[in-house]
Protein backbone atom coordinates (compact mmCIF):
# COMPACT_ATOMS: atom_id res chain seq x y z
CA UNK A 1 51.27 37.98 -48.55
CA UNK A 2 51.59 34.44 -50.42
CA UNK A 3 54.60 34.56 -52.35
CA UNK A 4 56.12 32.08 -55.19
CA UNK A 5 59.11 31.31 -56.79
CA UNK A 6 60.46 30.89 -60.24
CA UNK A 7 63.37 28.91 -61.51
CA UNK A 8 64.81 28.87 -64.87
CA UNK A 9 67.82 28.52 -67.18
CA UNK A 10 69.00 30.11 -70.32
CA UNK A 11 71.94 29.49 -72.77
CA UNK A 12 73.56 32.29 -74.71
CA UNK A 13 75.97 32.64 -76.95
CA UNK A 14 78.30 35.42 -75.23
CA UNK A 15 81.35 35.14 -72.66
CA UNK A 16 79.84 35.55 -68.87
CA UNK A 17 81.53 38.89 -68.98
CA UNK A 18 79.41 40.28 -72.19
CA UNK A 19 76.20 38.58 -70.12
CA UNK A 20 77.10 40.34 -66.74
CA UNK A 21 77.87 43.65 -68.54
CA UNK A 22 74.22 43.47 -70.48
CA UNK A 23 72.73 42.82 -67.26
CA UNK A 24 74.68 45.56 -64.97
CA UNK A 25 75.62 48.24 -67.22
CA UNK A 26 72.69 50.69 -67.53
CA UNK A 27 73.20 51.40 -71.86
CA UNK A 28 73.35 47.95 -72.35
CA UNK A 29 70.81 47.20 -70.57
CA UNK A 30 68.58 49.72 -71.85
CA UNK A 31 69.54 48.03 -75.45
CA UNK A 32 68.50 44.91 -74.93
CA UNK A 33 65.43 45.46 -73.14
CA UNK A 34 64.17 48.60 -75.15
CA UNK A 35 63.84 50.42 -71.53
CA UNK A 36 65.56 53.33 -70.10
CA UNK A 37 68.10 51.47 -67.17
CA UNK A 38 70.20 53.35 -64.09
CA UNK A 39 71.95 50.67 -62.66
CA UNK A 40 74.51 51.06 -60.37
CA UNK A 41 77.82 48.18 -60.29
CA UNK A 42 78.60 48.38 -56.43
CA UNK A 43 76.74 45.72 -53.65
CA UNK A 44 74.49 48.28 -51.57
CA UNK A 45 74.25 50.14 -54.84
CA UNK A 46 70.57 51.29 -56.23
CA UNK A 47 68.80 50.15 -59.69
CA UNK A 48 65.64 51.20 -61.65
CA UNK A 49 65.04 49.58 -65.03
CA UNK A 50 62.16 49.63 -67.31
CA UNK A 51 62.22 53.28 -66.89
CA UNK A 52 61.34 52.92 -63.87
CA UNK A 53 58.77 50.13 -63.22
CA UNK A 54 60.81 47.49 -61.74
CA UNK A 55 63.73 49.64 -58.58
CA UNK A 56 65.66 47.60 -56.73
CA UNK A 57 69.33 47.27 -54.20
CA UNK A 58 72.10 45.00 -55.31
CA UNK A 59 72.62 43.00 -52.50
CA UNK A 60 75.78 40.70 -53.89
CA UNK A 61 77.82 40.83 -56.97
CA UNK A 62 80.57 38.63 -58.10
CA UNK A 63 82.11 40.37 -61.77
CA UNK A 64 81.20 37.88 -64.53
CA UNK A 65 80.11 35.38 -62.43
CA UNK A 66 76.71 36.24 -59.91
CA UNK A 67 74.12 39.18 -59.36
CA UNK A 68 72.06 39.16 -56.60
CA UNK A 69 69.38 42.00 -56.26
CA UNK A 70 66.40 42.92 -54.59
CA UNK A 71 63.18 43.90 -57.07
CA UNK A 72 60.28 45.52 -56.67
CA UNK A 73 57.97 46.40 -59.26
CA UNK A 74 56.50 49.55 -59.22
CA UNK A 75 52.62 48.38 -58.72
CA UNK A 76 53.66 46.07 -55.66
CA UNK A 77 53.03 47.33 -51.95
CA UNK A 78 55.83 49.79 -51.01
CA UNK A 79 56.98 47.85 -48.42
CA UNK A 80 57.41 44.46 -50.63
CA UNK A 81 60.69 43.48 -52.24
CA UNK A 82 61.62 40.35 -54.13
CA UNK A 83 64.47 38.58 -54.70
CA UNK A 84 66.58 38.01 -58.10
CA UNK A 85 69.83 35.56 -58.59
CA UNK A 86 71.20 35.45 -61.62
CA UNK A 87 74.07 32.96 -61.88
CA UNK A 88 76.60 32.97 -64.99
CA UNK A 89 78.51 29.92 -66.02
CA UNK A 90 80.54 29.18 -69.30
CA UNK A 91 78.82 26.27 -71.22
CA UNK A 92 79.70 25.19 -74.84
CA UNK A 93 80.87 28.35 -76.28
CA UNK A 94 78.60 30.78 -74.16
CA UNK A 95 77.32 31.02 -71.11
CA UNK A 96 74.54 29.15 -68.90
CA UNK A 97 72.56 31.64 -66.71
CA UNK A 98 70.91 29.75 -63.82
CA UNK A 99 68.48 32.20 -62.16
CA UNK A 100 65.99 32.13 -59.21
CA UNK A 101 63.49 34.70 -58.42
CA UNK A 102 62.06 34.47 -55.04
CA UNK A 103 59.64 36.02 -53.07
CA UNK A 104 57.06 37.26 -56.04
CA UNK A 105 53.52 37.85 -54.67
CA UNK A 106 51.55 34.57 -56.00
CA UNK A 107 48.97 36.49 -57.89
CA UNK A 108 52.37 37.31 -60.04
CA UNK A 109 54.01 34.10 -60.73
CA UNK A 110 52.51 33.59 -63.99
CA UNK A 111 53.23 36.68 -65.17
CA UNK A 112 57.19 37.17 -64.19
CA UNK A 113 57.45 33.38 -65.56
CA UNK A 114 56.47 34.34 -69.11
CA UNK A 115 58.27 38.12 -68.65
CA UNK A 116 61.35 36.93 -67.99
CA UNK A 117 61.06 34.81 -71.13
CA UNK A 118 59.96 37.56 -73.30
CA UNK A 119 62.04 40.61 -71.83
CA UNK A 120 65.28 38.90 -70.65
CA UNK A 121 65.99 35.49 -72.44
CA UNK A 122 65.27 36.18 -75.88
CA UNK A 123 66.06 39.45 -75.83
CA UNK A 124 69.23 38.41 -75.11
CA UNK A 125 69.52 35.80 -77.73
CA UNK A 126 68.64 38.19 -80.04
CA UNK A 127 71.34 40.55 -79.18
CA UNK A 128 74.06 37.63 -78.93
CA UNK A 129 72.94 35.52 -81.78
C-alpha cells in the first residue's frame, strides 16, 4: 500500500501539561472532540477514540512533553496501522505542538490533513482560548 505523511504545527494557549492531559485523558478528550474516548496513559497501553473509529497502542509517552501512538482507523485494512507523534513544547505563553503522522494510506492524505485541522487544532483552541 502507498502511504503518505503529514506534518504540521499548532500553537495553543495552555501549559504542555493541560495539552498532554486533553490529548491522553479519555473525558477530556471526549470534550474537546465531541467523541466518546478510552484511552489508556501507560506505553503498551490500548486507545479507541471517536467512539470507536480511530483504535490504536501507545507506543512512547513522555508526561507533558511527547505521545507517540499507533492509529488505525476503523475503515482501513485490519492489518494496517499508522503512526502519530505529537510533540509538546512551551512557546510564548502556551504551548507549540509539533506533530507528524506517518504511514497514512495515500488515498487518505487529504483527508487526515484537513481532519486534524478541524477535529484536533481548533478544537483545541476553542477549548483553551
Amino acid at each position: 500500500m502507498k502511504t503518505k505523511s503529514i506534518r504540521q504545527t499548532a500553537t495553543i494557549n495552555a501549559k504542555p501539561s493541560e495539552i498532554y492531559d486533553a490529548l491522553m485523558d479519555s473525558k477530556k478528550h471526549g470534550k474537546f472532540t465531541g467523541g466518546k474516548a478510552s484511552i489508556s496513559n501507560k506505553v503498551g497501553g490500548k486507545f479507541t477514540v471517536y467512539d470507536g473509529y480511530i483504535n490504536g497502542i501507545n507506543l512512547e509517552l513522555k508526561k507533558n512533553k511527547k505521545i507517540v501512538q499507533s492509529w488505525q482507523q476503523k475503515d482501513w485494512p485490519k492489518e494496517h496501522y499508522s503512526r502519530v507523534t505529537f510533540n509538546l513544547a512551551p512557546h510564548k505563553g502556551g504551548t507549540k505542538i509539533s506533530f507528524y503522522h506517518s504511514g497514512i494510506p495515500a488515498s487518505e492524505a487529504e483527508s487526515l490533513k484537513k481532519g486534524w485541522v478541524d477535529f484536533y487544532w481548533n478544537p483545541l483552541k476553542k477549548m483553551y482560548p
